[in-house]
N, C-alpha and C. Protein backbone atom coordinates (compact mmCIF):
# COMPACT_ATOMS: atom_id res chain seq x y z
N UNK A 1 149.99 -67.03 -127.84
CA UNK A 1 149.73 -66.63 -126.48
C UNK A 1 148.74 -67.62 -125.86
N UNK A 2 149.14 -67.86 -124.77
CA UNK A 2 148.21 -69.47 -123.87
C UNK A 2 147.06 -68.23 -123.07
N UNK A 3 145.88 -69.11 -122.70
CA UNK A 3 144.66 -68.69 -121.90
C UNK A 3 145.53 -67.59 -120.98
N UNK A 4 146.19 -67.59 -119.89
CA UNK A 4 146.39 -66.73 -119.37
C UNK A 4 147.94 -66.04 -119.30
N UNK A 5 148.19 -66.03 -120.57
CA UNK A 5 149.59 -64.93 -120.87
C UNK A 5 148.62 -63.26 -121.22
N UNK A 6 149.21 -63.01 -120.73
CA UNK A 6 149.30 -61.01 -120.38
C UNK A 6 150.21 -60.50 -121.18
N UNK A 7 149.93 -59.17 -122.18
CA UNK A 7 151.14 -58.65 -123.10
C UNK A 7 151.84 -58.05 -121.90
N UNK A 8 153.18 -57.92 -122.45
CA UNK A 8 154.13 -57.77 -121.47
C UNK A 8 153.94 -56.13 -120.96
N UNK A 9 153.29 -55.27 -121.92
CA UNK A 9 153.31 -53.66 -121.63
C UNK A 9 151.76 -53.90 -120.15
N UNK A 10 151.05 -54.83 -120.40
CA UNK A 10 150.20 -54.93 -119.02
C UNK A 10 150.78 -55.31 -118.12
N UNK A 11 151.29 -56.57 -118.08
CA UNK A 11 151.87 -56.83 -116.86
C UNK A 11 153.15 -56.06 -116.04
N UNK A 12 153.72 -55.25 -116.67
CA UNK A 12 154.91 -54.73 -116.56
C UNK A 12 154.06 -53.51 -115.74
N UNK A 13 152.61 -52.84 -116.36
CA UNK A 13 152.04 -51.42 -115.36
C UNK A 13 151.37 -51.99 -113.96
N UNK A 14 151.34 -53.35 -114.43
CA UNK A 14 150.40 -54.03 -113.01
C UNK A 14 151.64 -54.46 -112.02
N UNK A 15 152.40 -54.15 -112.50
CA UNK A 15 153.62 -54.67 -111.33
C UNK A 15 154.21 -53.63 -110.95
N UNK A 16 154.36 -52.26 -111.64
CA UNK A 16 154.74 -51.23 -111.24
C UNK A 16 154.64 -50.48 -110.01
N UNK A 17 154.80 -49.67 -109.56
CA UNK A 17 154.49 -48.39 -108.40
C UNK A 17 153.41 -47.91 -108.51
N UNK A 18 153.72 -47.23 -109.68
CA UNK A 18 152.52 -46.29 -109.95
C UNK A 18 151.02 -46.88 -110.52
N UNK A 19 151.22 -47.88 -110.98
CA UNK A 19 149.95 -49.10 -111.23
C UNK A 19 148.92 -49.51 -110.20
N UNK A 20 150.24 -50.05 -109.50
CA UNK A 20 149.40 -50.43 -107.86
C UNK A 20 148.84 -49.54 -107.19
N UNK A 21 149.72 -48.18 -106.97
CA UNK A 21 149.27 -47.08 -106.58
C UNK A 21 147.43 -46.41 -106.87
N UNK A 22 147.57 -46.36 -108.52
CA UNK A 22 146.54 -45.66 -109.22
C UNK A 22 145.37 -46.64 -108.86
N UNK A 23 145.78 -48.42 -109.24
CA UNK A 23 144.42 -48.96 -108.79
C UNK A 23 143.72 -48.86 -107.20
N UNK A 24 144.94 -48.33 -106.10
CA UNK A 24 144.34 -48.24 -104.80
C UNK A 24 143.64 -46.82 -104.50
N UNK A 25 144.11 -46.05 -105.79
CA UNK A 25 143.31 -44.83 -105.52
C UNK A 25 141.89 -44.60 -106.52
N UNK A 26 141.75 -45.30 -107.60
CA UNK A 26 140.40 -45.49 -107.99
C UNK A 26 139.77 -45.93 -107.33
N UNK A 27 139.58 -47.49 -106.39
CA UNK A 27 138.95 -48.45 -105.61
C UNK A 27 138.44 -47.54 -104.41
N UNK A 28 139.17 -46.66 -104.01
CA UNK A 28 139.02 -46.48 -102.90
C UNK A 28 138.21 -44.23 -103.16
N UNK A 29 138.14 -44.23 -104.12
CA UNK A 29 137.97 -42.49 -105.01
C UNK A 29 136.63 -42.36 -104.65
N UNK A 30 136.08 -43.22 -104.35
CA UNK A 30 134.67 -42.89 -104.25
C UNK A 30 134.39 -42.89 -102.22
N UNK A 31 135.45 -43.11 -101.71
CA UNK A 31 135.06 -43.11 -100.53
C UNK A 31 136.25 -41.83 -99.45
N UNK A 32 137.63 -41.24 -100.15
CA UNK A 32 138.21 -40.15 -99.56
C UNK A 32 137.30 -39.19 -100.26
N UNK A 33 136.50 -39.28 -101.43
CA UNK A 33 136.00 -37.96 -102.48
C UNK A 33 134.81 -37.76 -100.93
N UNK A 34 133.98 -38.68 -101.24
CA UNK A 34 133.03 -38.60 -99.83
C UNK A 34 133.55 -38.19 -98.45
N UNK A 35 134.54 -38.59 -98.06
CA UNK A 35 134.94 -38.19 -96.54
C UNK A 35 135.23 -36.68 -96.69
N UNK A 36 135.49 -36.43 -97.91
CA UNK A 36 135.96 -35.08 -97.70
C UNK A 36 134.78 -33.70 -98.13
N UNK A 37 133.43 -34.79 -98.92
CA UNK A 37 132.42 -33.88 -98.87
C UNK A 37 131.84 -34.05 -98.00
N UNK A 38 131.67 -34.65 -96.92
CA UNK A 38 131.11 -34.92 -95.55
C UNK A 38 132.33 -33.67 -94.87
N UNK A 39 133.07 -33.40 -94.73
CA UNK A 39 133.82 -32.89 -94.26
C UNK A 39 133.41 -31.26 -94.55
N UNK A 40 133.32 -30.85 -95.75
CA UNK A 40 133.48 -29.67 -96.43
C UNK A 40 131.63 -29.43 -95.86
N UNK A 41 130.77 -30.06 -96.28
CA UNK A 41 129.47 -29.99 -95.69
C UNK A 41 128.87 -30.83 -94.74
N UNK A 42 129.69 -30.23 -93.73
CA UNK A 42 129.63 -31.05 -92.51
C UNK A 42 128.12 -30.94 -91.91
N UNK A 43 127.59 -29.75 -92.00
CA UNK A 43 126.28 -29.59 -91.20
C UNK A 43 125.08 -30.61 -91.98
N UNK A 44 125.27 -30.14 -93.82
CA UNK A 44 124.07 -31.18 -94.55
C UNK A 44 124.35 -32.60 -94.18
N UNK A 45 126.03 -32.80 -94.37
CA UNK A 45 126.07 -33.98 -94.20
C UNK A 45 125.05 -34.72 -92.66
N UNK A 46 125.71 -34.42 -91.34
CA UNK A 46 124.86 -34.46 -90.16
C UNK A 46 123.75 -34.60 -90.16
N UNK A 47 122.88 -33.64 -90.97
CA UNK A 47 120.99 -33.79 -91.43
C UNK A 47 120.72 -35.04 -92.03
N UNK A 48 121.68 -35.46 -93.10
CA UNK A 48 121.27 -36.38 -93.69
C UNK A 48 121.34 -37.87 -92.82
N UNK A 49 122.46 -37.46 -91.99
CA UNK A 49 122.05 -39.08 -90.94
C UNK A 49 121.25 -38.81 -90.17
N UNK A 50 121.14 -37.63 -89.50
CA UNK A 50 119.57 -37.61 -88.90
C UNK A 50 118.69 -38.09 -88.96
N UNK A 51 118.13 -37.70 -90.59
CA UNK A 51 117.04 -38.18 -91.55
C UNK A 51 116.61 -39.48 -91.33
N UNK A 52 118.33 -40.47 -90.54
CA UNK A 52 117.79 -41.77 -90.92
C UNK A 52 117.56 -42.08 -90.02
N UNK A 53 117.56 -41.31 -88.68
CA UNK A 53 117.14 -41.69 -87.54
C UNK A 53 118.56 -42.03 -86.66
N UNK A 54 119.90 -41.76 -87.37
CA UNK A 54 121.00 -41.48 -86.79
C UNK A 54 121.25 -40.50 -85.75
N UNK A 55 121.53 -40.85 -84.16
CA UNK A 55 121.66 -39.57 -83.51
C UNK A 55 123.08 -40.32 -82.32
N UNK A 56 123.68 -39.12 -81.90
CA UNK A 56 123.70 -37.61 -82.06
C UNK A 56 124.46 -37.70 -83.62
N UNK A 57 123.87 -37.12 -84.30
CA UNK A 57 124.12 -36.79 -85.65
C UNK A 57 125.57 -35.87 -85.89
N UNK A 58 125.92 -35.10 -85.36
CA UNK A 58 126.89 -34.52 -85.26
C UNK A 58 128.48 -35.45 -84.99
N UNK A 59 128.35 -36.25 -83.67
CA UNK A 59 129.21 -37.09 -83.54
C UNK A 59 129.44 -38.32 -84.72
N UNK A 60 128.23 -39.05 -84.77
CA UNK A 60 128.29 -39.89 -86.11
C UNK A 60 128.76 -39.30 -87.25
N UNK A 61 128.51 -38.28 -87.62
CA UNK A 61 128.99 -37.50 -89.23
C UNK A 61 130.77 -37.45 -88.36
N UNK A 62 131.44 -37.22 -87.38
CA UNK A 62 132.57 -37.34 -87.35
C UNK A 62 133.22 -38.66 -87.13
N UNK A 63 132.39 -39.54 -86.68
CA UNK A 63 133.15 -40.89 -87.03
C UNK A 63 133.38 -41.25 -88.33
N UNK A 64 131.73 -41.28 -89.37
CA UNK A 64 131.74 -41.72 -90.69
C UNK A 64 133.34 -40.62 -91.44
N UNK A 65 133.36 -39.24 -91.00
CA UNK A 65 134.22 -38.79 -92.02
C UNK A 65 135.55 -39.55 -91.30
N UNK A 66 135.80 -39.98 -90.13
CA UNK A 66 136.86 -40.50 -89.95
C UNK A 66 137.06 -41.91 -90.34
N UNK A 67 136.07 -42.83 -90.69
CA UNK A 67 136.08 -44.29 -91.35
C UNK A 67 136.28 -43.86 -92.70
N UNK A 68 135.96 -43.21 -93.64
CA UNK A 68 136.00 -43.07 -94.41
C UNK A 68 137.54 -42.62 -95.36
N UNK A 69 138.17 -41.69 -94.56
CA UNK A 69 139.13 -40.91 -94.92
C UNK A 69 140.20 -42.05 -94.44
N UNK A 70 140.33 -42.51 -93.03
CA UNK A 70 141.51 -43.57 -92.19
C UNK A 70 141.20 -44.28 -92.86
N UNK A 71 140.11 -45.17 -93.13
CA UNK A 71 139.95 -46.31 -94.05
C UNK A 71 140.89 -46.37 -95.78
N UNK A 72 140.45 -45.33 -96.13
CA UNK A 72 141.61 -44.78 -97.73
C UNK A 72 142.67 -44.72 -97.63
N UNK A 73 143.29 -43.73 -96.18
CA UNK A 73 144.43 -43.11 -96.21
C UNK A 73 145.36 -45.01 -96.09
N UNK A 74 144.47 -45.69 -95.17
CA UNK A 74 145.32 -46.51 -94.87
C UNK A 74 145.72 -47.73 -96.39
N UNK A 75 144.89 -47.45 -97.12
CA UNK A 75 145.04 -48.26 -98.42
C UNK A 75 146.04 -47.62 -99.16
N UNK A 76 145.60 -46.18 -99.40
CA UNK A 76 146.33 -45.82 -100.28
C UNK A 76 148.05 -45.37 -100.02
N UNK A 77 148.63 -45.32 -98.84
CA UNK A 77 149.43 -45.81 -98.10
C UNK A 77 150.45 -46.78 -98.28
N UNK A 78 149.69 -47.63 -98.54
CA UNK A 78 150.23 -49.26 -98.68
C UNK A 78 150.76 -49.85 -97.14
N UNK A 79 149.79 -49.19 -96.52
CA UNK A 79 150.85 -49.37 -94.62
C UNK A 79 149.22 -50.05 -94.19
N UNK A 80 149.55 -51.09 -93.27
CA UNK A 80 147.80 -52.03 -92.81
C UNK A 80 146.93 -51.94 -94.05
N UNK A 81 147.05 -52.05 -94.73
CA UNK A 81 146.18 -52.43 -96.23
C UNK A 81 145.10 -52.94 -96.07
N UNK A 82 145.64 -54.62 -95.48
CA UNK A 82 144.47 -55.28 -95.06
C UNK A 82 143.36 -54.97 -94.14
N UNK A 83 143.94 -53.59 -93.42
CA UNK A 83 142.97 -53.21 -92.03
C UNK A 83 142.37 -51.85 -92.81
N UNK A 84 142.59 -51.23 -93.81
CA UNK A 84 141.73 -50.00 -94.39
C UNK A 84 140.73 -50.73 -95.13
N UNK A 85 141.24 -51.96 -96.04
CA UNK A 85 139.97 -53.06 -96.35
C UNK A 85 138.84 -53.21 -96.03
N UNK A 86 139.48 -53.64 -94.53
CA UNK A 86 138.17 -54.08 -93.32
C UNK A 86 137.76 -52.84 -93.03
N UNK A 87 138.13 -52.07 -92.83
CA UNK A 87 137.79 -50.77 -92.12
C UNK A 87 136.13 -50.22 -93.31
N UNK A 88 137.29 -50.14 -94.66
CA UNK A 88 135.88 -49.91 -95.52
C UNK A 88 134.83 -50.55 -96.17
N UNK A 89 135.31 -52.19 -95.94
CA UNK A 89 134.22 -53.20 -96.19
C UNK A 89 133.21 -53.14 -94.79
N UNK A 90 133.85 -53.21 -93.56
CA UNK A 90 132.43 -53.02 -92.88
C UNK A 90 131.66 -51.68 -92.37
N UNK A 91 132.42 -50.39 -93.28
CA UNK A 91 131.36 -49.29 -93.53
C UNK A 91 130.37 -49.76 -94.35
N UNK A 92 130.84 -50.25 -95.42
CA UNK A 92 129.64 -50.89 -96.46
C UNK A 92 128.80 -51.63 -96.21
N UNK A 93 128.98 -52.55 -95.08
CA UNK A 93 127.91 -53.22 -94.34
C UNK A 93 127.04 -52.30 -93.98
N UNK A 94 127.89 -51.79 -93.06
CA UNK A 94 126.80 -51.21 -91.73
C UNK A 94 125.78 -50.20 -92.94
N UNK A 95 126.62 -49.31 -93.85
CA UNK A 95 125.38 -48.73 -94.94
C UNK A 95 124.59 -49.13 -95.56
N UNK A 96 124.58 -51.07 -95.98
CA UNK A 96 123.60 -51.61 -96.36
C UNK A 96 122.09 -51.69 -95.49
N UNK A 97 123.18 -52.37 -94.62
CA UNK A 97 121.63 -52.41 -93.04
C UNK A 97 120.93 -51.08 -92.67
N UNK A 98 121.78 -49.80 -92.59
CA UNK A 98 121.43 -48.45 -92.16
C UNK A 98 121.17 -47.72 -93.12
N UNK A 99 120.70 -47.83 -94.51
CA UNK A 99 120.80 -46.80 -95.55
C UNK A 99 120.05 -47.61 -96.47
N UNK A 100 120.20 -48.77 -96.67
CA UNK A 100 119.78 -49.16 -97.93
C UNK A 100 119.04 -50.55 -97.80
N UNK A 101 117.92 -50.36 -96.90
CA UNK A 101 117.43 -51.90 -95.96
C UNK A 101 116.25 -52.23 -97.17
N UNK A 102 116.78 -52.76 -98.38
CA UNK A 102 115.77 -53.00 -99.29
C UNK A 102 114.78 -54.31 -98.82
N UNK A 103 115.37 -55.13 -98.17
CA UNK A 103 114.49 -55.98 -97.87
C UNK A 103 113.13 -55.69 -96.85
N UNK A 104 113.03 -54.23 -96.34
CA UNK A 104 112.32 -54.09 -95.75
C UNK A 104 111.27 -53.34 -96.67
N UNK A 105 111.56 -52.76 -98.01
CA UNK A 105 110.69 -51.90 -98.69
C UNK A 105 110.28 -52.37 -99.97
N UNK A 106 109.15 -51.69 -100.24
CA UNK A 106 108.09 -52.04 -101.08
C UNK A 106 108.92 -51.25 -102.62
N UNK A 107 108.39 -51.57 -103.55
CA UNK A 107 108.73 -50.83 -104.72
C UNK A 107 107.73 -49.65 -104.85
N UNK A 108 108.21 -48.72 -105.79
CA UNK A 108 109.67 -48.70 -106.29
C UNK A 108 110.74 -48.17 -106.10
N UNK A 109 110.37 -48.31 -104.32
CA UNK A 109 111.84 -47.64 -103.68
C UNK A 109 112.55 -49.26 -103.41
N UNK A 110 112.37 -50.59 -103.57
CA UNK A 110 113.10 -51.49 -103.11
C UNK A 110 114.39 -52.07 -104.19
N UNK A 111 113.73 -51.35 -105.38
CA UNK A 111 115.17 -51.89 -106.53
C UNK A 111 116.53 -50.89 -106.41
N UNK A 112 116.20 -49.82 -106.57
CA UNK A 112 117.05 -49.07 -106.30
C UNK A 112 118.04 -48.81 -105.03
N UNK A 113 117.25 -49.19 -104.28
CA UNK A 113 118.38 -49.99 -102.81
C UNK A 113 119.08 -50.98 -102.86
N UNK A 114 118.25 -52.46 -103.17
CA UNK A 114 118.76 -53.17 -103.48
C UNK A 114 120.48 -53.40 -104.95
N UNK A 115 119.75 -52.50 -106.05
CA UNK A 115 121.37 -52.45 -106.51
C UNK A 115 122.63 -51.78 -105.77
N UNK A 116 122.36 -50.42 -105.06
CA UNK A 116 123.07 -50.00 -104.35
C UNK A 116 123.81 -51.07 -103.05
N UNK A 117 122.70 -51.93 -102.73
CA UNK A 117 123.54 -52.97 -102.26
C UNK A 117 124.25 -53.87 -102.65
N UNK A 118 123.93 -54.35 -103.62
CA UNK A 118 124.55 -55.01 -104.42
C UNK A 118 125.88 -54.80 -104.95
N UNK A 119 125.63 -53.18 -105.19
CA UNK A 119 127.22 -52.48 -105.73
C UNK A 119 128.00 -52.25 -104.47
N UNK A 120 127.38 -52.50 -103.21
CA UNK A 120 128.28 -51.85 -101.90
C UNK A 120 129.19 -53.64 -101.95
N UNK A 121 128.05 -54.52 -101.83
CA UNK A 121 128.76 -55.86 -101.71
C UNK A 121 130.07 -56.25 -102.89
N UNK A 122 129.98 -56.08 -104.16
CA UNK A 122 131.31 -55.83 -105.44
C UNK A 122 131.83 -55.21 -104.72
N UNK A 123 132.07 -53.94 -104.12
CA UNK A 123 132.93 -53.23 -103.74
C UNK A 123 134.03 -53.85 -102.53
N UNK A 124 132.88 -54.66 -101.64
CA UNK A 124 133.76 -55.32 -100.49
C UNK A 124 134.49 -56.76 -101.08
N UNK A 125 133.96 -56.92 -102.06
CA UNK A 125 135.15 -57.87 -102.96
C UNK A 125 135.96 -57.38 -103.24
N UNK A 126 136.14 -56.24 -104.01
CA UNK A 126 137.01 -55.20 -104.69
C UNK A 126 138.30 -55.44 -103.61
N UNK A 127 137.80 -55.27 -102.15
CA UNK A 127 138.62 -54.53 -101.44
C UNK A 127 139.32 -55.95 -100.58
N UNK A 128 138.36 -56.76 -100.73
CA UNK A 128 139.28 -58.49 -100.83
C UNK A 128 140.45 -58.99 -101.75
N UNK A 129 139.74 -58.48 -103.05
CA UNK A 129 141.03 -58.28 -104.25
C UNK A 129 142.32 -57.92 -104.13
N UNK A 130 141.89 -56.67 -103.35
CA UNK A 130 143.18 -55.58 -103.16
C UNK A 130 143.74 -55.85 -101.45
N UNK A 131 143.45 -56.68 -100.77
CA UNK A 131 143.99 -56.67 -99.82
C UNK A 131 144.93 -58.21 -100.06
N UNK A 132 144.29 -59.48 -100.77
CA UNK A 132 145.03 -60.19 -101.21
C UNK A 132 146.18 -59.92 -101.94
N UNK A 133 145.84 -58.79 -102.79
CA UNK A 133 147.19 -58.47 -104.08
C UNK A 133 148.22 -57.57 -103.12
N UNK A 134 148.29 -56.80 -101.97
CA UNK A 134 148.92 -56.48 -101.55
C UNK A 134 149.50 -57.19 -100.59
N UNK A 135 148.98 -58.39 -99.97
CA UNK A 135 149.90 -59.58 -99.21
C UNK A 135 150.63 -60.33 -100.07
N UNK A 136 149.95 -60.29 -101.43
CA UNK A 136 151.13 -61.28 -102.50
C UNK A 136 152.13 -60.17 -103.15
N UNK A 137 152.17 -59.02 -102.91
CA UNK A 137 152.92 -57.90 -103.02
C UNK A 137 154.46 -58.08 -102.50
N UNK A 138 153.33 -57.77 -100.80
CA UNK A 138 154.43 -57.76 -99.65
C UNK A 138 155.34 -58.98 -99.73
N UNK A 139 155.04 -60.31 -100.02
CA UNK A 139 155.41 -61.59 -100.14
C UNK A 139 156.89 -61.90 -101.14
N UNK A 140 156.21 -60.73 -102.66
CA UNK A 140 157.40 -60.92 -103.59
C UNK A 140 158.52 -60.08 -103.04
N UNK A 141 158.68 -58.99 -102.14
CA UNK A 141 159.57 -58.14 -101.51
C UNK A 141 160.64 -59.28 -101.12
């Protein structure tokens, strides 16, 4: 087997339906699981952007549950792929700057932001990954 040969039982689930499928719904599990506990606790949710100085808090908690949920639905879908991507890579922005502004804080609240940013930024790769693999998708059609 050469540097980049794949056993055939991998490549065969990575090319599949249900492969592609399952990896757009892990990538993306941590952000319909959220839209929909923002949803279910809609009022805590609201407090908590308050907290950050988010207002009207009420309206914002219904955009975020709607970036959140349109952003997935549209991945997991496989319909504008590339635009649920964007949609949830620049939620992850805007939550770095609005949620997790480590560069503005002292320790030992500044590490723990800072990885959270760090893991928001992997994630908007993640979702570069998956918006490339679904144009080279659409391509082999």
């Amino acid at each position: 087997m050469g540097r980049n040969d794949m056993p055939r039982v991998i490549a065969a689930f990575l090319d599949s339906g249900i492969g592609w499928f399952l990896a757009r719904l892990v990538l993306t599990f941590v952000f319909w699981s959220a839209g929909l506990g923002h949803l279910a606790e809609f009022e805590g949710s609201a407090a908590e952007l308050a907290s950050l100085g988010l207002r009207p808090a009420g309206l914002l908690n219904i955009v975020l549950i709607a970036t959140l949920l349109i952003g997935s639905l549209l991945i997991l879908l496989d319909r504008w792929l590339w635009l649920g991507c964007g949609i949830l890579s620049g939620f992850l922005v805007v939550a770095i700057v609005l949620a997790h502004p480590f560069w503005t804080m002292q320790e030992p609240a500044r590490t723990p932001h800072f990885r959270v940013a760090m893991e928001h930024i992997s994630l908007i790769g993640g979702f570069m990954v998956c918006a490339v693999a679904g144009r080279l998708r659409g391509l082999k059609r």
